[in-house]
Protein backbone atom coordinates (compact mmCIF):
# COMPACT_ATOMS: atom_id res chain seq x y z
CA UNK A 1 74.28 111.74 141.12
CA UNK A 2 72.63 112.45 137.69
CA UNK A 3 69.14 112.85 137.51
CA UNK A 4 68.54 112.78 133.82
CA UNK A 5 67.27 110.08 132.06
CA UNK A 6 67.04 107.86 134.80
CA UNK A 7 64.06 109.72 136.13
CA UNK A 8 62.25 107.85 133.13
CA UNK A 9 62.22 104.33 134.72
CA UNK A 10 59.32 105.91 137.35
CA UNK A 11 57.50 107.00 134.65
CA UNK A 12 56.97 104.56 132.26
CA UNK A 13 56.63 101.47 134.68
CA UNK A 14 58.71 99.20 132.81
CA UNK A 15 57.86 95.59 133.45
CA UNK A 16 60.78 93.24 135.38
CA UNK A 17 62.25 96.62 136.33
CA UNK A 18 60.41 98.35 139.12
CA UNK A 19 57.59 97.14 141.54
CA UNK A 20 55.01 99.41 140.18
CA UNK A 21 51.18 99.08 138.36
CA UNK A 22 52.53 96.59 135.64
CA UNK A 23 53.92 93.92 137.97
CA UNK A 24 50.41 93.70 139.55
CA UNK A 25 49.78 91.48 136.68
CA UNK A 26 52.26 89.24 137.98
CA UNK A 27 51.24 89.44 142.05
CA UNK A 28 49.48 87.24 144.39
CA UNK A 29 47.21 90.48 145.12
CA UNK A 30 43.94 91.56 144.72
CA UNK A 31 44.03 94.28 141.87
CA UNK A 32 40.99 96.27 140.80
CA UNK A 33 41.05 99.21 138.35
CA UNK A 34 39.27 100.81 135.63
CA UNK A 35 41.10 98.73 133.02
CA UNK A 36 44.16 96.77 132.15
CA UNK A 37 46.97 98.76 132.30
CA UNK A 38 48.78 98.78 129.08
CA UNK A 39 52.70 98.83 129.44
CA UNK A 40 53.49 100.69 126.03
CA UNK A 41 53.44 104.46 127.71
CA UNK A 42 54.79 107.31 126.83
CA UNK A 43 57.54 109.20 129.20
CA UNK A 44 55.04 112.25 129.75
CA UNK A 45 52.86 109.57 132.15
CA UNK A 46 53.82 109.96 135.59
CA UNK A 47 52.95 106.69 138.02
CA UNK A 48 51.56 107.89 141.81
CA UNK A 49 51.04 105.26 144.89
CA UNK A 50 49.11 106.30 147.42
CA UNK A 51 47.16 105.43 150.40
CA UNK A 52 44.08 106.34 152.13
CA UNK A 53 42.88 106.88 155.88
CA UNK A 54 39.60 108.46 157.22
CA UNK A 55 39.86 110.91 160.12
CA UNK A 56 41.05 107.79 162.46
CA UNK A 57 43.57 106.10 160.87
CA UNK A 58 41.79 103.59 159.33
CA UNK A 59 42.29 102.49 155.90
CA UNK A 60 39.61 103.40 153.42
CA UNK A 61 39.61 100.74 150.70
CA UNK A 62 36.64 101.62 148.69
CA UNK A 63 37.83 105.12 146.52
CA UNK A 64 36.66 105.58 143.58
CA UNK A 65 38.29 107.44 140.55
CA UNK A 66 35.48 109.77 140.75
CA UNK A 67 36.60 110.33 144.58
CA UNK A 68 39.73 112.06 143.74
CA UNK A 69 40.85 115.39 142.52
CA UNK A 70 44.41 115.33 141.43
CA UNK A 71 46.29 118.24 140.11
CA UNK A 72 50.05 118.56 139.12
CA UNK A 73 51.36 121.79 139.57
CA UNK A 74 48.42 123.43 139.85
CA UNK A 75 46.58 121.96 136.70
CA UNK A 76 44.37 118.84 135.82
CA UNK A 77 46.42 115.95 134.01
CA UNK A 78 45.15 115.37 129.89
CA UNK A 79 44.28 112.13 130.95
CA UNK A 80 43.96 109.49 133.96
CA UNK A 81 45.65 106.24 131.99
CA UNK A 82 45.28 103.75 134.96
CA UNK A 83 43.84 103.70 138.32
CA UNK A 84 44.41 100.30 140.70
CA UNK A 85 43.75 99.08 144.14
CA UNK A 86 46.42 96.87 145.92
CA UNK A 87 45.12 94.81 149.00
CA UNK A 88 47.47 92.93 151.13
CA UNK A 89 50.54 93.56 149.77
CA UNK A 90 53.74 91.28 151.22
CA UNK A 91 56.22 94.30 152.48
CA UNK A 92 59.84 94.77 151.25
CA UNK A 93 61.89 97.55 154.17
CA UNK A 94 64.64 98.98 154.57
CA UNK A 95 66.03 99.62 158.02
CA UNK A 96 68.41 102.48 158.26
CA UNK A 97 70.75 102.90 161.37
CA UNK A 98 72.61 106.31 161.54
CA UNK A 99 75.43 104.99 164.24
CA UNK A 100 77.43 108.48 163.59
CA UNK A 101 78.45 110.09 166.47
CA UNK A 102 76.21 112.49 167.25
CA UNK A 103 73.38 109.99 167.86
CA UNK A 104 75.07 107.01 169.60
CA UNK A 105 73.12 107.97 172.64
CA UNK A 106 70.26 107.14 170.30
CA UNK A 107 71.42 103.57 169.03
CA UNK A 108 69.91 101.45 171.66
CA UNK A 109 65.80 103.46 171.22
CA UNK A 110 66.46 102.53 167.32
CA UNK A 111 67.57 99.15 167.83
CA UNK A 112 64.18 98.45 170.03
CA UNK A 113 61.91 99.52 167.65
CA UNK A 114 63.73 97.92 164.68
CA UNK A 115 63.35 94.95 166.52
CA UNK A 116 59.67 95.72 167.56
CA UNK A 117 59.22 96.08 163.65
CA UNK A 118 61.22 92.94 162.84
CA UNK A 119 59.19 90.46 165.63
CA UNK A 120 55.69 92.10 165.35
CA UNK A 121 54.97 93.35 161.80
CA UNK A 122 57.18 91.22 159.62
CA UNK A 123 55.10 88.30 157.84
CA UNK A 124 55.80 84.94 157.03
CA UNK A 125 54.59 83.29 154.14
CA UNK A 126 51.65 81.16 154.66
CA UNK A 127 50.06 79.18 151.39
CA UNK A 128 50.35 81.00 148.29
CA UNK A 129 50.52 83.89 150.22
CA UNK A 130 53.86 85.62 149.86
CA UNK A 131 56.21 86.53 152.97
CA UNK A 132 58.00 90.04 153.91
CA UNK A 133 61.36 90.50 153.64
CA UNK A 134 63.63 93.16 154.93
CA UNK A 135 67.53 94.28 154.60
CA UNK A 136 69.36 95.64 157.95
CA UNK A 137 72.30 98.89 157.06
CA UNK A 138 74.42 100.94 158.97
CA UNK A 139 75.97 103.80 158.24
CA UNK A 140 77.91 107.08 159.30
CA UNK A 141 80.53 108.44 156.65
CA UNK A 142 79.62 105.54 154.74
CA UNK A 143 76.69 102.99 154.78
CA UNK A 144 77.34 99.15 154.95
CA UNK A 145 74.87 96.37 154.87
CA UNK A 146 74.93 94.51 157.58
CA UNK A 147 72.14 92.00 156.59
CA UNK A 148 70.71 91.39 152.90
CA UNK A 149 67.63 90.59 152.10
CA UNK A 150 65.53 88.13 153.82
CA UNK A 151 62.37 87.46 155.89
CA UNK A 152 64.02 85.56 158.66
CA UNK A 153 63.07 87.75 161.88
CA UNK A 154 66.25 86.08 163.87
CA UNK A 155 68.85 87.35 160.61
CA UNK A 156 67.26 90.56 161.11
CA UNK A 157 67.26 90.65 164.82
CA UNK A 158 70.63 90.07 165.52
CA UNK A 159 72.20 92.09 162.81
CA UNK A 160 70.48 95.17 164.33
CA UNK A 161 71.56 94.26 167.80
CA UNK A 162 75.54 94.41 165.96
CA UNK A 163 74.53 97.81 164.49
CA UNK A 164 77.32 99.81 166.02
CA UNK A 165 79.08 97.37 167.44
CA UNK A 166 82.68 98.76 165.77
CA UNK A 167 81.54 102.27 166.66
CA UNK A 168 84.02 103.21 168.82
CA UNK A 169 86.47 102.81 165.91
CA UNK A 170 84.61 105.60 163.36
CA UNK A 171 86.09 108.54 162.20
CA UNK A 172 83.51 111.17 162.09
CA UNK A 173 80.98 112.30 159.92
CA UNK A 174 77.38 111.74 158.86
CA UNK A 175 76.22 110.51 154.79
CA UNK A 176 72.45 110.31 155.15
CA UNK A 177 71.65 111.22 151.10
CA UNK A 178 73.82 108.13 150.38
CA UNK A 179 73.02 105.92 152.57
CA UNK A 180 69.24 106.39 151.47
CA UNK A 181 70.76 106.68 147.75
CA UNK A 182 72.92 103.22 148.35
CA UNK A 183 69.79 101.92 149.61
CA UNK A 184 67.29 102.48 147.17
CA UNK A 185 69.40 101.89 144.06
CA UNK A 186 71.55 99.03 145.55
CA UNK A 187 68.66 97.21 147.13
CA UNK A 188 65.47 97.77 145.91
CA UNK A 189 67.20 97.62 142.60
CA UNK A 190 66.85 93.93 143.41
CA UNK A 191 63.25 93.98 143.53
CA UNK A 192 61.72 92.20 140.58
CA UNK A 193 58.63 91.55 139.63
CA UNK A 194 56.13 91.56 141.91
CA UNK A 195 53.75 94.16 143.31
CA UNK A 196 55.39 95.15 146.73
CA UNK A 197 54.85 97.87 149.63
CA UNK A 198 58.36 99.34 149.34
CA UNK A 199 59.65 101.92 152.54
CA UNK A 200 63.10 102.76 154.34
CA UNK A 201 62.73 102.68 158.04
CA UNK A 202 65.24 105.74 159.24
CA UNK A 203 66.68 106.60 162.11
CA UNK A 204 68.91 109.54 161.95
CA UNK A 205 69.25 113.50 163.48
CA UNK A 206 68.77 114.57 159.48
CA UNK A 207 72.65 116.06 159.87
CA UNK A 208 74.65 115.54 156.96
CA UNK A 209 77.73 116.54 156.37
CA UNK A 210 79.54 113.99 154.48
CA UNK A 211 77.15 113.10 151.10
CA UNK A 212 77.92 113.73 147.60
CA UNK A 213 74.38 112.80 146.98
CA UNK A 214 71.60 115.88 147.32
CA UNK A 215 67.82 115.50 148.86
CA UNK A 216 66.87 115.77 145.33
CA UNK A 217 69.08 112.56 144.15
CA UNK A 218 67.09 110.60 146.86
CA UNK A 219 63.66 111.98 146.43
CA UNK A 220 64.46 110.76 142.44
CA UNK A 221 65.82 107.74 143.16
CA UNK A 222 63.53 106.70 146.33
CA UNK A 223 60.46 107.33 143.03
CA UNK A 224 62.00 105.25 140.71
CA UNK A 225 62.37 102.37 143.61
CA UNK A 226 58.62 102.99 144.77
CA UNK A 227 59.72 103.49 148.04
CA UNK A 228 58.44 105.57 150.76
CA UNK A 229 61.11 106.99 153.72
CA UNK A 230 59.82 107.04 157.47
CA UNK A 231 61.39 108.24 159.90
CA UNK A 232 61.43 108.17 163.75
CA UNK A 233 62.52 111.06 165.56
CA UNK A 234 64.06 111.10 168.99
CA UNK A 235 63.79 114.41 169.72
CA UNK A 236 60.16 116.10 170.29
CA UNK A 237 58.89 118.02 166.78
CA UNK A 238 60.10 121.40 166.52
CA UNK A 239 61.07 124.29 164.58
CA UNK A 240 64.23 124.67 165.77
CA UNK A 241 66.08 121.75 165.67
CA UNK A 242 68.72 121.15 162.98
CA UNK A 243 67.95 118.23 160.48
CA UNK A 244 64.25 117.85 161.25
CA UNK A 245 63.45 119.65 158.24
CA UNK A 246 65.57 117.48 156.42
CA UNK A 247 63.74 114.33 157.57
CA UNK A 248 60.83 116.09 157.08
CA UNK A 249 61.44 116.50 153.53
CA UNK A 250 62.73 113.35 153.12
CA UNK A 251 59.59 111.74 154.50
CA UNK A 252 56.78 114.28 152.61
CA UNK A 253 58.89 114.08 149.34
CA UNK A 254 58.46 110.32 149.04
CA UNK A 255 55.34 109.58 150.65
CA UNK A 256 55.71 108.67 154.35
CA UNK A 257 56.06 110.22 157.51
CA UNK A 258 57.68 111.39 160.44
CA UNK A 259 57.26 110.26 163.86
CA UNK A 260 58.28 111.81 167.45
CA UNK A 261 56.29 109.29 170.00
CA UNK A 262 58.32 109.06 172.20
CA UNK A 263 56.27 105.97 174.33
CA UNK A 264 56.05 102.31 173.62
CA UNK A 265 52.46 102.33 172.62
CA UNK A 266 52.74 105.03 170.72
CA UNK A 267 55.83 103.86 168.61
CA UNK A 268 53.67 100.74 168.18
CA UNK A 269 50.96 102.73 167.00
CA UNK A 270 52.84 104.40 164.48
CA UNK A 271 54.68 101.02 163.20
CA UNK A 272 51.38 99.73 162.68
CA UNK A 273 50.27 102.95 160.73
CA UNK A 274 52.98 102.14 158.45
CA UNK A 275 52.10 98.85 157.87
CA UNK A 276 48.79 99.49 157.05
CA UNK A 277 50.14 102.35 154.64
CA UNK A 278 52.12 100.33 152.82
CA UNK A 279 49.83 96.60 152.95
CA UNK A 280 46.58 98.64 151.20
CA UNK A 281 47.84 101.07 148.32
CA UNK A 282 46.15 102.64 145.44
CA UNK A 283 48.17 103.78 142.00
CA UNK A 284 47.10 106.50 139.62
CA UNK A 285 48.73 106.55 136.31
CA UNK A 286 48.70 110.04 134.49
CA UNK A 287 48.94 111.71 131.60
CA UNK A 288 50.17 115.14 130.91
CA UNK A 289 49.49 117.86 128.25
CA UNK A 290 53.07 118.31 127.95
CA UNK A 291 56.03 117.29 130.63
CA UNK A 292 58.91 119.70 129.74
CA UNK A 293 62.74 117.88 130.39
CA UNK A 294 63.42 120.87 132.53
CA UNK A 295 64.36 119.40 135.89
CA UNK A 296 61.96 121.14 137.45
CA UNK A 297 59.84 120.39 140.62
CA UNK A 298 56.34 118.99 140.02
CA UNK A 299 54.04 119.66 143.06
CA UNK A 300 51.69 116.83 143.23
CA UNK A 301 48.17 117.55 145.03
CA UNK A 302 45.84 114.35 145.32
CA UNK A 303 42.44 114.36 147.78
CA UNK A 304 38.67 113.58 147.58
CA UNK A 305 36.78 116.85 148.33
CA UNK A 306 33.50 114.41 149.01
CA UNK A 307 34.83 111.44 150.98
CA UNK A 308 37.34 113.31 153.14
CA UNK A 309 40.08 111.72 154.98
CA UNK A 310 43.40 111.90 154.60
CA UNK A 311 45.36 110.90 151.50
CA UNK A 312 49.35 110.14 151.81
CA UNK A 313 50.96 110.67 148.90
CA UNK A 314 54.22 111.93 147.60
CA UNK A 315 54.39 115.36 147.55
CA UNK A 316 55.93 115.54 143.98
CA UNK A 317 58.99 114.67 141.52
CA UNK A 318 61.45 115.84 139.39
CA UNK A 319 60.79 116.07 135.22
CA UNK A 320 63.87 114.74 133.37
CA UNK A 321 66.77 117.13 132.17
């Protein structure tokens, strides 16, 4: 899985090609900013979502650019090209179902709150106002989509309810990095146009031994797509179980979040922190001094000393090679 040029498609925002701060032009949203957003950019500009909580969860809608101190690896940016508010965005997710064999004693929590998600959270369009929409896949060795795109709740429903339903038949073996790969590039590669709140929905033990994609493929590709990963642990957080770190990663390096609530309410809790994540979302566009075509790993750092809060953003990306 090449990094290379592709890498450049997150940073330039092309328009028709990636949900991003040029198809707000083209949204049913509210957008403000400190300017139109030109699209003829240069590929040392690097595009950031991000959202915004105080202390309590709740979303803080009101940031200024003077709110926020961003560096990238370690230093200011040359220049701040764009900054943009996104209110009630419609939601495009992915649901991810590891049915491998090591977590089959899992598949039945996952289903419920893929279903929770899928009857509470997923909107219908009403007016002008544009719907959610959401894709169901399985995988183990390999991924498979079970159920395309679409914002019919029922499609959705009973698709996850078939999840493993030939899992008795599998061979072994766990692809997680292309699953999320497939998943990203195969469908939100579909997603034209339109300002969106883009995440994957995992559920997996983070052990993978069968992909010939790396973390660092899907931290790439998962930028170029927009799209954050969350994940939902069943296990109880700690140091030392095998493949939390990976999820961990996976979640931090692309702007969402692990969970390990265990309880109803709480699982609720969190599905409605996500959807409040991904509804409200702010986008810096940025300008560097000079981005060397390295492959190296940019560590992004975004908060607002004054305000406070917390701000969820990804923790960084890869330069082009």
């Amino acid at each position: 899985m090449r990094k290379g040029g592709t890498f450049l498609f997150i940073l330039v925002s092309v328009v028709g090609t990636l949900p991003g701060a040029s198809a707000a032009q083209e949204a049913q949203v509210a957008v403000e900013g400190v300017g139109p957003y030109t699209l003829s950019v240069g590929v040392n500009e690097v595009s950031v979502p991000f959202h915004a909580a105080d202390l309590h969860g709740v979303a803080i809608g009101d940031l200024t650019l003077g709110d926020l101190r961003l560096l990238d690896n370690g230093k200011a940016p040359k220049q701040i090209v764009s900054f943009e508010v996104y209110r009630d965005l419609p939601i495009r997710a992915g649901i991810l179902i590891d049915t491998s064999r090591s977590v089959l004693e899992n598949v039945r929590r996952n289903q419920q709150i893929s279903m929770e998600y899928v009857r509470q959270f997923l909107r219908r369009p009403a007016g002008e106002r544009q719907g959610d929409e959401a894709f169901v896949m399985s995988f183990d060795f390999e991924a498979k989509v079970l159920q395309d795109w679409t914002g019919e709740s029922d499609l959705l429903t009973a698709s996850i309810r078939n999840v493993a339903a030939d899992s008795g038949g599998r061979l072994g073996g766990t692809a997680i990095f292309d699953a999320v790969y497939k998943a990203c590039r195969g469908q939100f590669g579909k997603v034209r146009g339109v300002a969106t709140g883009n995440f994957l929905l995992l559920f997996s033990d983070g052990l993978d031994n069968a992909s010939h994609a790396r973390i660092e493929d899907d931290v790439d590709i998962c930028q170029q797509a927009n799209t954050a990963i969350y994940v939902f642990s069943a296990a109880a957080k700690s140091m030392f179980i095998e493949g939390q770190t990976t999820l961990t990663d996976l979640a931090e390096q692309t702007g969402g979040r692990i969970f390990f609530e265990q309880t109803a309410e709480g699982v609720r809790d969190d599905l409605r922190l996500i959807e409040a994540n991904l509804r409200m979302q702010y986008r810096l566009v940025y300008k560097l001094a000079k981005l060397k075509a390295d492959g190296s790993f940019h560590r992004i750092e975004l908060d607002s000393p004054d305000r406070g809060g917390v701000i969820t953003v990804r923790s960084g990306y890869y330069a082009p090679r």
